[in-house]
Protein backbone atom coordinates (compact mmCIF):
# COMPACT_ATOMS: atom_id res chain seq x y z
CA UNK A 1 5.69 -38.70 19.88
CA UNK A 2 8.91 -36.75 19.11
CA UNK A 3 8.44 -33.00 18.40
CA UNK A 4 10.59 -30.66 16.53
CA UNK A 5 10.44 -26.87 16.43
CA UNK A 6 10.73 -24.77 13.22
CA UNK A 7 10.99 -20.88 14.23
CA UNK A 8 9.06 -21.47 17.51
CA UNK A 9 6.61 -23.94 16.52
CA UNK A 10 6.42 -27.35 17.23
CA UNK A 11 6.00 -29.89 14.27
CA UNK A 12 5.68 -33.32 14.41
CA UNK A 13 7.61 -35.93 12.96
CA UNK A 14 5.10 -38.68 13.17
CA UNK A 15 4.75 -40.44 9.97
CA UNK A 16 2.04 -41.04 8.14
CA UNK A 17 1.18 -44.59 9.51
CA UNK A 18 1.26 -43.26 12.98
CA UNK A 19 -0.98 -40.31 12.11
CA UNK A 20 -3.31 -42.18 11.02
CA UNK A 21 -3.41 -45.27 13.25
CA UNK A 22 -3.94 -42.37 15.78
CA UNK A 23 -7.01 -40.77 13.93
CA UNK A 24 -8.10 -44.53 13.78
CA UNK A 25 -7.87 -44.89 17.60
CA UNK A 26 -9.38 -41.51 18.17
CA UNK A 27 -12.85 -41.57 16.28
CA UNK A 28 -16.06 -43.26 17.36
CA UNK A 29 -18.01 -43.20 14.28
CA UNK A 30 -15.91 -44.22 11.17
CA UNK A 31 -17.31 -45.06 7.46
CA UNK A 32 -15.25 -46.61 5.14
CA UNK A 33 -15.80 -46.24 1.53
CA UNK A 34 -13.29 -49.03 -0.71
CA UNK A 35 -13.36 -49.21 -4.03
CA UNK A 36 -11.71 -52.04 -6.17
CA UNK A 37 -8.61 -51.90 -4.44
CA UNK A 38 -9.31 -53.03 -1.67
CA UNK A 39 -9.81 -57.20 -3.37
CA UNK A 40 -6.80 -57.09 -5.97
CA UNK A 41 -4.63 -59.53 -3.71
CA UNK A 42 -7.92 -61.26 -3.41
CA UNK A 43 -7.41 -62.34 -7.15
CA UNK A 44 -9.86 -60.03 -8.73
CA UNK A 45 -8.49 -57.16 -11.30
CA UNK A 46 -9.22 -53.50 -10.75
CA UNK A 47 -10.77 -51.55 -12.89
CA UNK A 48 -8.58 -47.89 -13.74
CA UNK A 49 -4.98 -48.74 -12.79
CA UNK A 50 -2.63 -47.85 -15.50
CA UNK A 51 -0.88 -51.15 -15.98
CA UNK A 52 -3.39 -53.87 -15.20
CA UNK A 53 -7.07 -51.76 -15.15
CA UNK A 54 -9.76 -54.29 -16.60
CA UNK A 55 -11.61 -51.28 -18.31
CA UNK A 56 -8.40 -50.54 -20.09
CA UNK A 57 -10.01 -51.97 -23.07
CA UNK A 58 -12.44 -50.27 -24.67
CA UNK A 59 -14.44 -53.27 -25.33
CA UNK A 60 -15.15 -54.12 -22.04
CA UNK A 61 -15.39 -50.71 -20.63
CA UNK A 62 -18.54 -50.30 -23.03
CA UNK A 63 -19.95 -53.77 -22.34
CA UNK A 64 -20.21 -52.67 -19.01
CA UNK A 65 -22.27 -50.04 -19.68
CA UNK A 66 -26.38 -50.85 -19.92
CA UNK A 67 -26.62 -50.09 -23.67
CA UNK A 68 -23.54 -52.42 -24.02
CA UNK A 69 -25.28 -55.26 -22.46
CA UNK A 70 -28.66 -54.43 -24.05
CA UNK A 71 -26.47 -54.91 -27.15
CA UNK A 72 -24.37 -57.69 -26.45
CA UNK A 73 -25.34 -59.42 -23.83
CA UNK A 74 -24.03 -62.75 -24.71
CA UNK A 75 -20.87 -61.03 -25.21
CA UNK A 76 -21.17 -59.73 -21.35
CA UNK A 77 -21.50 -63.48 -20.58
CA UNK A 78 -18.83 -64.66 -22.42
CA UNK A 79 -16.45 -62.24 -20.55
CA UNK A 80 -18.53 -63.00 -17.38
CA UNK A 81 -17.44 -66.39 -17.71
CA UNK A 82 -13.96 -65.69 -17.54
CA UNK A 83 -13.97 -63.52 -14.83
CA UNK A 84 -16.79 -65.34 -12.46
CA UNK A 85 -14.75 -68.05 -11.20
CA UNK A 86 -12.57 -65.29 -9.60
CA UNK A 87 -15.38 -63.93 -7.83
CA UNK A 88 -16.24 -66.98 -6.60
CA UNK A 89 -13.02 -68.33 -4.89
CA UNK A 90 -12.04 -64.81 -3.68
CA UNK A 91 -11.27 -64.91 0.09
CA UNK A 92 -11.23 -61.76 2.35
CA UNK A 93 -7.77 -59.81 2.38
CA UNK A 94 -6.57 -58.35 5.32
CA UNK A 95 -7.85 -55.13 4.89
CA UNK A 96 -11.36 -56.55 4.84
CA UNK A 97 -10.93 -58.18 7.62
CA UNK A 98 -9.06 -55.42 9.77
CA UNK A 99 -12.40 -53.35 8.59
CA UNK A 100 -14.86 -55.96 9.96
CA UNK A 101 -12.33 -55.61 13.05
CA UNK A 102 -13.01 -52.22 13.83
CA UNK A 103 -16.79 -52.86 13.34
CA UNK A 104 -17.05 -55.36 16.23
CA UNK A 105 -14.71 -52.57 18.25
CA UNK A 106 -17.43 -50.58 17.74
CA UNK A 107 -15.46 -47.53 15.88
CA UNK A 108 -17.03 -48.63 12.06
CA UNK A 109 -20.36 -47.23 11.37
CA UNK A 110 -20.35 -48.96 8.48
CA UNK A 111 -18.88 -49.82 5.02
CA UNK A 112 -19.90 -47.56 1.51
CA UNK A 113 -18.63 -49.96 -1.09
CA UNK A 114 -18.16 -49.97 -5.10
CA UNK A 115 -17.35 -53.36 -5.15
CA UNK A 116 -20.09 -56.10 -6.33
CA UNK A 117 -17.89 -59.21 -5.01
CA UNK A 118 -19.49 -59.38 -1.48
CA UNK A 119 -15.74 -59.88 0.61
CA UNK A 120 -16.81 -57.35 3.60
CA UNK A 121 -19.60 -60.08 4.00
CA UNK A 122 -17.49 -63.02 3.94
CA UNK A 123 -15.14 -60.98 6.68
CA UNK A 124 -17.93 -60.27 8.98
CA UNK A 125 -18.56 -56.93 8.68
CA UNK A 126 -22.70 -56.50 9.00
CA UNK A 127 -23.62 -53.30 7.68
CA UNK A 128 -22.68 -52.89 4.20
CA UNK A 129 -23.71 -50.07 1.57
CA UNK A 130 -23.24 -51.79 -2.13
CA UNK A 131 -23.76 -49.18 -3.78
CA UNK A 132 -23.01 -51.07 -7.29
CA UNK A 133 -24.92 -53.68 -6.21
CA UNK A 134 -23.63 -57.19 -5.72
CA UNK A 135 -23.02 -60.78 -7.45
CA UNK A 136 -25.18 -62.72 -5.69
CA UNK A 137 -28.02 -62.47 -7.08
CA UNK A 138 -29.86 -61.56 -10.81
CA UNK A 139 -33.20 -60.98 -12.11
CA UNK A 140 -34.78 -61.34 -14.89
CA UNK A 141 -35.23 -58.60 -17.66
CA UNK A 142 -38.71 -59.60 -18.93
CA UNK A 143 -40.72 -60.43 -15.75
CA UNK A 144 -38.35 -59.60 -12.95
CA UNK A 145 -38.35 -62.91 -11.03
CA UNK A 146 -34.88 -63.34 -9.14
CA UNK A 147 -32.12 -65.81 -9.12
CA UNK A 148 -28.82 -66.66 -7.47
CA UNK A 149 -26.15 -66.81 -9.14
CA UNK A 150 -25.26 -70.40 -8.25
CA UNK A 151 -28.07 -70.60 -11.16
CA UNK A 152 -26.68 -68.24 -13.25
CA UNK A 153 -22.93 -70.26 -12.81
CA UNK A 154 -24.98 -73.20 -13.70
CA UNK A 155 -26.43 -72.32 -16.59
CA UNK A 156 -23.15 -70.59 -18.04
CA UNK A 157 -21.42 -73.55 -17.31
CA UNK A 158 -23.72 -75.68 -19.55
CA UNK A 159 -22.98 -73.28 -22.43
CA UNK A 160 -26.82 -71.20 -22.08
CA UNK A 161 -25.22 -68.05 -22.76
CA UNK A 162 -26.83 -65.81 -22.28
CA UNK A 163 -28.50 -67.57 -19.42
CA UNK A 164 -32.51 -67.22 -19.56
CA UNK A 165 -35.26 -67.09 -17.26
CA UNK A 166 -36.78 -70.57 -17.16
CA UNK A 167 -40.54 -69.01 -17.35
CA UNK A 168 -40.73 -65.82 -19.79
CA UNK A 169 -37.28 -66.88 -21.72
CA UNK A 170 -35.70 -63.60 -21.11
CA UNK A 171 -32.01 -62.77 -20.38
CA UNK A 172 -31.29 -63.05 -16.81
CA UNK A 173 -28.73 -59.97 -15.75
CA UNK A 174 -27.01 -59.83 -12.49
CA UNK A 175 -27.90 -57.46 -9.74
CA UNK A 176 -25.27 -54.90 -10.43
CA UNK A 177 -25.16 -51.27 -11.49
CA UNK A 178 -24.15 -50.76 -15.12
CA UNK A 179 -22.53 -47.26 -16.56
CA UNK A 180 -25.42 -45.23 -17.63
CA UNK A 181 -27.87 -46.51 -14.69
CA UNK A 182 -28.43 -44.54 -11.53
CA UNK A 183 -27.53 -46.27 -8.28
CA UNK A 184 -29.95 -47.75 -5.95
CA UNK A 185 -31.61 -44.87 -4.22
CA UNK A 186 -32.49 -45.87 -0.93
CA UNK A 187 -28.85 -47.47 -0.53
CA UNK A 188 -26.92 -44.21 -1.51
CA UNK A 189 -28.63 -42.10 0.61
CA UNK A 190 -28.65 -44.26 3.48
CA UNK A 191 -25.48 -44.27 3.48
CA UNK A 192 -25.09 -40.25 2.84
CA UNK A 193 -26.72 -39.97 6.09
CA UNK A 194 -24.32 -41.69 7.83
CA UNK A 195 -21.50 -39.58 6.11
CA UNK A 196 -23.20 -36.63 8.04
CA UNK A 197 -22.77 -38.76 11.20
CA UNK A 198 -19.09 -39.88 11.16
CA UNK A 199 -15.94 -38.69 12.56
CA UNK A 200 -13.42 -39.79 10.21
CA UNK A 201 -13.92 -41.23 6.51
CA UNK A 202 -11.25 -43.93 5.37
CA UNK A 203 -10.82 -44.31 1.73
CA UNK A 204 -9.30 -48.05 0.69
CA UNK A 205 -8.24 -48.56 -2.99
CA UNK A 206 -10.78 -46.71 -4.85
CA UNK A 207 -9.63 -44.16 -6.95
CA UNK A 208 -12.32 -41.47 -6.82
CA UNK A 209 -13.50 -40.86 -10.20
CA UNK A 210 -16.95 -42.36 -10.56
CA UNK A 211 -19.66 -40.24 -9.64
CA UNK A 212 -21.75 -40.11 -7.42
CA UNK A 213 -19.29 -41.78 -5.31
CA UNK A 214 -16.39 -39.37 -5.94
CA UNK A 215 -18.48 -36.79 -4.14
CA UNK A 216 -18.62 -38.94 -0.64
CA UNK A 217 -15.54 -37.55 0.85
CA UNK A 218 -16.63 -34.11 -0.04
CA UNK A 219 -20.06 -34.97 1.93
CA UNK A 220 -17.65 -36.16 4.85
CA UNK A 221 -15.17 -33.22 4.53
CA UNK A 222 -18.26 -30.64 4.73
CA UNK A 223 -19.46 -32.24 8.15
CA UNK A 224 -15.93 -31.83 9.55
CA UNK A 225 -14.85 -35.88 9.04
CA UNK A 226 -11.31 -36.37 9.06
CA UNK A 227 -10.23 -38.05 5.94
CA UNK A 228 -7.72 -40.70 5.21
CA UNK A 229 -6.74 -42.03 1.61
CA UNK A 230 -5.15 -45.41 1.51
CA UNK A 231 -4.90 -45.95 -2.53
CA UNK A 232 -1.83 -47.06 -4.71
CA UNK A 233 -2.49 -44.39 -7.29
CA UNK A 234 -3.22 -40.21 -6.39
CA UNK A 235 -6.61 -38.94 -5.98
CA UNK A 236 -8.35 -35.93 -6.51
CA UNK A 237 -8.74 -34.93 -2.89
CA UNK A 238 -5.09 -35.79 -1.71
CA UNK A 239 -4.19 -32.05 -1.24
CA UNK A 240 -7.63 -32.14 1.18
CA UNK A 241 -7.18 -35.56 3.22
CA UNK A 242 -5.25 -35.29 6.78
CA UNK A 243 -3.39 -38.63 5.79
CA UNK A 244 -2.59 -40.09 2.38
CA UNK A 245 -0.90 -43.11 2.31
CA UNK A 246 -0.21 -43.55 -1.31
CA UNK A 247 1.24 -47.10 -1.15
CA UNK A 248 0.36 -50.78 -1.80
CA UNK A 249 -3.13 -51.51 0.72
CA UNK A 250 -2.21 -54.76 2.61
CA UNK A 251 1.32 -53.28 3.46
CA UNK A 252 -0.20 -50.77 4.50
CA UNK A 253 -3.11 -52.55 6.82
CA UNK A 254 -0.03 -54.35 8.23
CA UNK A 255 1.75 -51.67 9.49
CA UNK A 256 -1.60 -49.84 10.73
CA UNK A 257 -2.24 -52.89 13.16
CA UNK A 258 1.58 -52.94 14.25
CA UNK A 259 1.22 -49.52 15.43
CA UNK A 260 -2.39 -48.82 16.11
CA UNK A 261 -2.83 -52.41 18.43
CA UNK A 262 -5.71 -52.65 16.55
């Protein structure tokens, strides 16, 4: 690593990439936390970029909410429908799959995700926080019996929108987290346990503004984690991360594994 000195003191001029490919290589106990980010080359939009955000429009910001779908729900299904056959062809990028990587190295703790689409699965990475729940499943809204959503897809596809519970009749909803509900409990503070634990937190495409999840590198920063923000757009804690790389996420993942060996 070349060194330079300004008035006595020796500064690096290791770029951002190497710094932190070399936090990477120097932690043992490293959570993740990605965001929606992570799965647009994947196919499937983001949610708060300026340009291409899907709750850009007000409509679908609010039908995303759980009064919006108590509302509307067969509106919710009718932009479901649109959007579902993304979810379902969506292969792992390579920043999933560089994360499942350093899982089987045995430097990822584990994964703290927003995302409801289930790629860190498909990659191979084993222990997975959703907070926002998932896709695969629903449930029922009158007597609670669960589905997969191969039966939701079916019954959307024959036109039963909204789709309903074959017993009690009722609206099926999938097992995500709506605006307005809390997340799961036990999940979140699972996962805020290991927080405590780890080493270094890495930050991949989510862009820190929903609570409670914009708190987690706060948790991390208070146990003395090193921090690392890999996201397009700025963040709130950029002026308190050791690396920000502020740039597009599979260039980035390239270059980590061209440096780090990983």
């Amino acid at each position: 690593m070349l060194e330079v000195s300004v008035q006595g003191k020796a500064l690096s001029t290791e770029g951002p990439i190497e710094r932190a490919a070399h936090f990477i290589k120097e932690a043992f106990n490293i959570v993740a936390l990605t965001g929606a980010g992570i799965s647009t080359s994947a196919g499937i939009p983001d949610f708060r970029s300026p340009e291409s955000g899907f709750f850009n429009d007000p409509e679908t910001m609010f039908l995303f909410t759980s009064w919006g779908f108590a509302q509307n729900p067969r509106g919710f299904y009718e932009m479901g429908k649109r959007l579902l056959p993304l979810f379902l062809n969506a292969k792992p990028t390579k920043a999933h799959l560089f994360l499942a990587r350093l899982e089987k190295m045995g430097r990822l703790r584990c994964i703290i995700t927003q995302n409801i689409d289930g790629l860190h699965q498909k990659a191979g990475s084993e222990r997975v926080f959703e907070v926002h729940g998932n896709l695969r499943k629903g449930r029922c809204t009158g007597c609670k019996k669960e589905c997969t959503l191969e039966e939701i897809s079916r019954k959307i596809a024959d036109n039963e929108i909204p789709p309903l519970c074959d017993g009690c009749k009722s609206i099926i909803r999938p097992n995500i987290i709506l605006f307005g509900e809390p997340l799961p409990e036990g999940v979140f503070l699972e996962a805020v346990e290991e927080l405590k634990r780890c080493d270094l937190l890495l930050v991949i495409g989510s862009s820190l503004v929903v609570y409670p999840v914009a708190d987690i590198p706060l948790t991390a920063l208070e146990h003395n984690a090193k921090l690392i923000l890999l996201n397009r757009l700025p963040t709130q804690y950029d002026d308190r991360a050791d690396v920000v790389l502020q740039m597009y996420i599979e260039e980035a993942i390239v270059k980590l594994q061209d440096v780090g060996g990983f």
